[in-house]
Protein backbone atom coordinates (compact mmCIF):
# COMPACT_ATOMS: atom_id res chain seq x y z
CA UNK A 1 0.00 0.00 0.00
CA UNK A 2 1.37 3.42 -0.44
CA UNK A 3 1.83 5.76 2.23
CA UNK A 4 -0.18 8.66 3.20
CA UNK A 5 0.51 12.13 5.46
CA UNK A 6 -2.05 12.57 7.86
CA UNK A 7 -3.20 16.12 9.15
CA UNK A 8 -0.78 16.10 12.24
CA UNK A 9 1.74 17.00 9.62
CA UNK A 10 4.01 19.79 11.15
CA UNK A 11 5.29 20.57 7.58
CA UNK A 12 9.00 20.16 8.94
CA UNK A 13 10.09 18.36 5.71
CA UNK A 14 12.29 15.79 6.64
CA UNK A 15 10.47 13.24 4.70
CA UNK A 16 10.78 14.94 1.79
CA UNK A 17 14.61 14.57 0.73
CA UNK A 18 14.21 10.69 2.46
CA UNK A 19 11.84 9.69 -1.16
CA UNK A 20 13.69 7.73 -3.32
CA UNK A 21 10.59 8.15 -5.82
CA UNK A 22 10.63 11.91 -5.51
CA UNK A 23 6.98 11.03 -4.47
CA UNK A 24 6.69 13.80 -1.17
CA UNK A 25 6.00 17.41 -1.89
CA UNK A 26 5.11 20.17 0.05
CA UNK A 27 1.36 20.77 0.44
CA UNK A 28 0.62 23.51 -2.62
CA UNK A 29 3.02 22.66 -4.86
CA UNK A 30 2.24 20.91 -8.43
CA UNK A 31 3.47 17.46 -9.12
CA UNK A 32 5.14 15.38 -12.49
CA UNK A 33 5.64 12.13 -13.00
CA UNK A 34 9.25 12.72 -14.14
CA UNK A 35 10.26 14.39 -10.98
CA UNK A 36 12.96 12.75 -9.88
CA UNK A 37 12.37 9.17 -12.54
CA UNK A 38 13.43 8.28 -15.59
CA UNK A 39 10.14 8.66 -17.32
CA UNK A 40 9.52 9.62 -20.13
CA UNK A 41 6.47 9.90 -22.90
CA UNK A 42 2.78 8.84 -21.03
CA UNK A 43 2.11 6.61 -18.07
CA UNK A 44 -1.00 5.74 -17.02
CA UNK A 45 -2.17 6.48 -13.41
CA UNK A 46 -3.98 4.11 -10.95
CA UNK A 47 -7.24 5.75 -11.99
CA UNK A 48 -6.24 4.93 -15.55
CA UNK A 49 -5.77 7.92 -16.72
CA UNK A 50 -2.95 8.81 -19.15
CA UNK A 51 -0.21 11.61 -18.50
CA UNK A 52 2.42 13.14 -20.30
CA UNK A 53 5.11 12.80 -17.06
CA UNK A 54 6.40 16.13 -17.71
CA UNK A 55 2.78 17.29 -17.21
CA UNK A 56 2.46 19.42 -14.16
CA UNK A 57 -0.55 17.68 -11.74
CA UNK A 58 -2.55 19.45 -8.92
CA UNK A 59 -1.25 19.21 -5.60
CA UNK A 60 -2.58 16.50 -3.43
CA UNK A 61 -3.00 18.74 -0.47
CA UNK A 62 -3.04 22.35 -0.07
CA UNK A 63 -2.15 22.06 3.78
CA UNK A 64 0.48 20.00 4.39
CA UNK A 65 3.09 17.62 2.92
CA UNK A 66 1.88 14.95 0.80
CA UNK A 67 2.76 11.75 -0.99
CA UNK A 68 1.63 10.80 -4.26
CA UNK A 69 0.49 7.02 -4.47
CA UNK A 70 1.41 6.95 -8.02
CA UNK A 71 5.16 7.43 -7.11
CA UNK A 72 5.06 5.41 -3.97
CA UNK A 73 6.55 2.27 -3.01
CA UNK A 74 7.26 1.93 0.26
CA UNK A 75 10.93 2.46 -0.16
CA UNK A 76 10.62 -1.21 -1.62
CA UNK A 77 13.86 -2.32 -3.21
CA UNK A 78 15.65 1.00 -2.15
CA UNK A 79 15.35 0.20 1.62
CA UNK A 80 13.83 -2.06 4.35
CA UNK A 81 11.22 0.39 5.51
CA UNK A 82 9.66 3.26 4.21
CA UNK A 83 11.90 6.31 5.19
CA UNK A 84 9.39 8.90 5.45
CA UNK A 85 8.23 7.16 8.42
CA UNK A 86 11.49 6.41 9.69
CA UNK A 87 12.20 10.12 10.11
CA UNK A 88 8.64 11.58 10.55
CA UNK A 89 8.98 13.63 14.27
CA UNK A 90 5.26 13.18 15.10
CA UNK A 91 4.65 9.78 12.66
CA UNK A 92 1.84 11.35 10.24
CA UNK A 93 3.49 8.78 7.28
CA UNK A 94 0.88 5.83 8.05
CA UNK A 95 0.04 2.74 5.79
CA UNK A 96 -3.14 4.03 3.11
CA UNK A 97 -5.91 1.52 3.81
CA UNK A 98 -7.33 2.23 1.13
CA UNK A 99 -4.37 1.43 -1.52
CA UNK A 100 -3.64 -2.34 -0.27
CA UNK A 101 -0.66 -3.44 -2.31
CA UNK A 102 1.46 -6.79 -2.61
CA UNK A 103 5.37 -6.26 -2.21
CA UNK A 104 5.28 -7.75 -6.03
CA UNK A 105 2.59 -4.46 -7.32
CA UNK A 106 5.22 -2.02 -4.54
CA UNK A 107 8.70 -3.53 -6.62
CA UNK A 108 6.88 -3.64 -10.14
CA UNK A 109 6.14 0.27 -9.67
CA UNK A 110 9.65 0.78 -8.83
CA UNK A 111 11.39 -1.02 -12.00
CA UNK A 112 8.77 1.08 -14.13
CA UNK A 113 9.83 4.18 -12.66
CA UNK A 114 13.59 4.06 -12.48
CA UNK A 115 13.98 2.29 -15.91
């Protein structure tokens, strides 16, 4: 499952640089598939839509740090836990319920993104 920022976010930022995916931006701020990937041309999001990755996408949240499940997983195959959490100072990086996914789905999203 990817990871989610909860409302207790302080908006310190030490998740942030922790990403391997480039997948945690600050609450506001626009998003791209090609951030920090080696994407390029479309890819097609969970909700099966099709992006350009250089397109810019709406922030998550306005509020506070966010993650975005497309870019997500769970530090699989970079590290043994997911480092957002790791460093979080009030642990606001929690599990998504709703986005249950196998280590398999997690290690298959990280080949396609870092070709």
């Amino acid at each position: 499952m990817a990871i989610y920022i909860t409302d207790e976010c302080i908006n310190c930022g030490a998740c942030e640089p922790e990403c391997p995916n480039n997948a945690i931006y600050e609450g506001g701020f626009e998003w791209a598939m090609v951030d920090g990937t080696n994407l390029s041309g479309q890819y097609e999001l969970e909700t099966g839509v099709k992006v350009d990755v250089e397109a810019k996408q709406a922030p998550v949240d306005d509020d506070v740090y966010y993650i975005v499940p497309d870019k997500c997983t769970e530090c699989a195959g970079f590290h043994e836990e997911p480092q957002c959490a790791a460093v979080c100072p009030v642990d606001c990086c929690l599990p998504d319920p709703d986005r249950e996914e196998t280590e398999e789905v997690l290690l298959a999203r990280k080949d396609r993104l870092h070709l």
